[in-house]
Protein backbone atom coordinates (compact mmCIF):
# COMPACT_ATOMS: atom_id res chain seq x y z
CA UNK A 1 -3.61 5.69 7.03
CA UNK A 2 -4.48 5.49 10.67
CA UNK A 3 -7.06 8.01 12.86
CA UNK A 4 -7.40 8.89 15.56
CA UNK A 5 -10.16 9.15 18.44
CA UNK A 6 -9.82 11.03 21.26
CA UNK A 7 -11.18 13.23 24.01
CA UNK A 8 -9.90 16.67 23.74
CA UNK A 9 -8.51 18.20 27.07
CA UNK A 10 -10.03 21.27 28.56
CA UNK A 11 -8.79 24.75 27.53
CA UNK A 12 -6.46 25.80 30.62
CA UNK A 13 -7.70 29.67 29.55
CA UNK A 14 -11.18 29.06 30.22
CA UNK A 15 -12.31 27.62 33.71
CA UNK A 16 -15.65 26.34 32.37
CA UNK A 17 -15.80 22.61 31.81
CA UNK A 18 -18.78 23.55 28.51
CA UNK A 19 -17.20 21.40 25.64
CA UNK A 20 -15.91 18.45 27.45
CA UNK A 21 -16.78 15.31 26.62
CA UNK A 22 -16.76 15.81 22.98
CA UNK A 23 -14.92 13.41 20.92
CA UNK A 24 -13.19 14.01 17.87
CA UNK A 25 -11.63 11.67 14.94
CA UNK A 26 -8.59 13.49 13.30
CA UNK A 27 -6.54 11.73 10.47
CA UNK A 28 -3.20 11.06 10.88
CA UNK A 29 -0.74 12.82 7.78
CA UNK A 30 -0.20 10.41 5.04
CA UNK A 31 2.51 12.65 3.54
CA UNK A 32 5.02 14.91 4.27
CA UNK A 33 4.61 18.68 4.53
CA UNK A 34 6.24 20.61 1.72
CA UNK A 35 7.95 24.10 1.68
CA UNK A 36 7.08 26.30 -1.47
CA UNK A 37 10.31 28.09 -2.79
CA UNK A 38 8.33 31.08 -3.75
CA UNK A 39 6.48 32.48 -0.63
CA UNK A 40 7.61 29.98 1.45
CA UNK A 41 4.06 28.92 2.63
CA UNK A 42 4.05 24.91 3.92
CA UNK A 43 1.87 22.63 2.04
CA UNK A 44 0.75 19.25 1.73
CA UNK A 45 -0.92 17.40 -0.85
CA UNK A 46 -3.11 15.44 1.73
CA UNK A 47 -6.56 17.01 2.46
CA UNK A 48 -7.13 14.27 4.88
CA UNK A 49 -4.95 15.83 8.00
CA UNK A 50 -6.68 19.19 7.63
CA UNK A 51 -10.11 16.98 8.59
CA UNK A 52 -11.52 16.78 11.91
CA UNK A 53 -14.93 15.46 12.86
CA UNK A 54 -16.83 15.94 16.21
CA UNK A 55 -18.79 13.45 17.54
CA UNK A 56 -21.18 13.32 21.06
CA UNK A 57 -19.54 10.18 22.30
CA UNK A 58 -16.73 7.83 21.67
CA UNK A 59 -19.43 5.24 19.92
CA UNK A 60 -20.73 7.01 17.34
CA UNK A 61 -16.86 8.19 16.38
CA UNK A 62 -15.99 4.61 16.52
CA UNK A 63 -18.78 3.54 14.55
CA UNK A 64 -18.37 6.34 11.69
CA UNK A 65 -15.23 4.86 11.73
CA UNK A 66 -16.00 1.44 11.13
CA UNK A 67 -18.85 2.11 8.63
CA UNK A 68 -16.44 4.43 6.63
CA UNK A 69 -13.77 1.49 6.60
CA UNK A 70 -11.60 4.05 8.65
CA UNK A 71 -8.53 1.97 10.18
CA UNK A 72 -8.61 3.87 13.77
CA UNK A 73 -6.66 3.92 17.24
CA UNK A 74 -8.60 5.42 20.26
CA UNK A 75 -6.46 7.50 22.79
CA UNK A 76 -8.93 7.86 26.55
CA UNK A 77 -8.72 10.71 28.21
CA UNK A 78 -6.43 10.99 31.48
CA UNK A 79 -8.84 10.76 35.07
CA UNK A 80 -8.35 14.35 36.71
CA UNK A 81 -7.13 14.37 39.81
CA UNK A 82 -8.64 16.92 42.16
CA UNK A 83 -8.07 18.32 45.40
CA UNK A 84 -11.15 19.88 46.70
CA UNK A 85 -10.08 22.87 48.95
CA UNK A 86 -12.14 25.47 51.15
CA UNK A 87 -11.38 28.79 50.48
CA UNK A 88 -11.25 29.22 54.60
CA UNK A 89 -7.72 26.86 54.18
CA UNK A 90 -6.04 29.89 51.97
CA UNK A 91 -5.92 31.33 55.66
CA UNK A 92 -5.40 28.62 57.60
CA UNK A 93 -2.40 29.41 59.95
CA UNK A 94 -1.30 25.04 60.53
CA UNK A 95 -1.16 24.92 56.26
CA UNK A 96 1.79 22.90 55.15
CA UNK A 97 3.69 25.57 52.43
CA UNK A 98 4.78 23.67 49.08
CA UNK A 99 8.06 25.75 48.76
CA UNK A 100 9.35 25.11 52.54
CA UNK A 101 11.14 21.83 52.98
């Protein structure tokens, strides 16, 4: 059974960039998912997937890891590409429009 570290993407509801930069090891399922015939609730017998720790940086997740004998696969984070506008170029009468071609 495998983890996995990684840095979680920003919430596109929220324009604040608070929690970034937080890293978090989350266990991969070891077993399937079950239905139950009754009240048809899914279940699983592994308590491992519902467990995910937060860590400050990607060392100290890698190095719970390792100390825990935690077999582990560490996914980085995408760069973010920004284009830095003025809000003056809203208005700008020369702006190239992205739906005329």
């Amino acid at each position: 059974m495998t983890a996995r570290i990684y840095s979680p993407a920003k919430n596109p509801m929220q324009s604040g960039r608070g929690k970034l930069g937080v890293w978090v090891l989350e266990h991969s399922a070891s077993s399937a998912r079950s239905i139950d015939p009754l009240m048809g609730w899914t279940s699983s017998s592994d308590t491992q997937s519902q467990l995910r720790i937060k860590f400050p940086s990607k060392e100290a997740a890698i190095e719970y890891a390792q100390s825990n004998n935690i077999d582990y696969v560490v996914t980085e984070p995408k760069p973010v590409k920004r284009i830095i506008r003025a809000y003056s170029d809203n208005f700008n009468t020369n702006r190239k429009e992205p739906w005329s071609h």
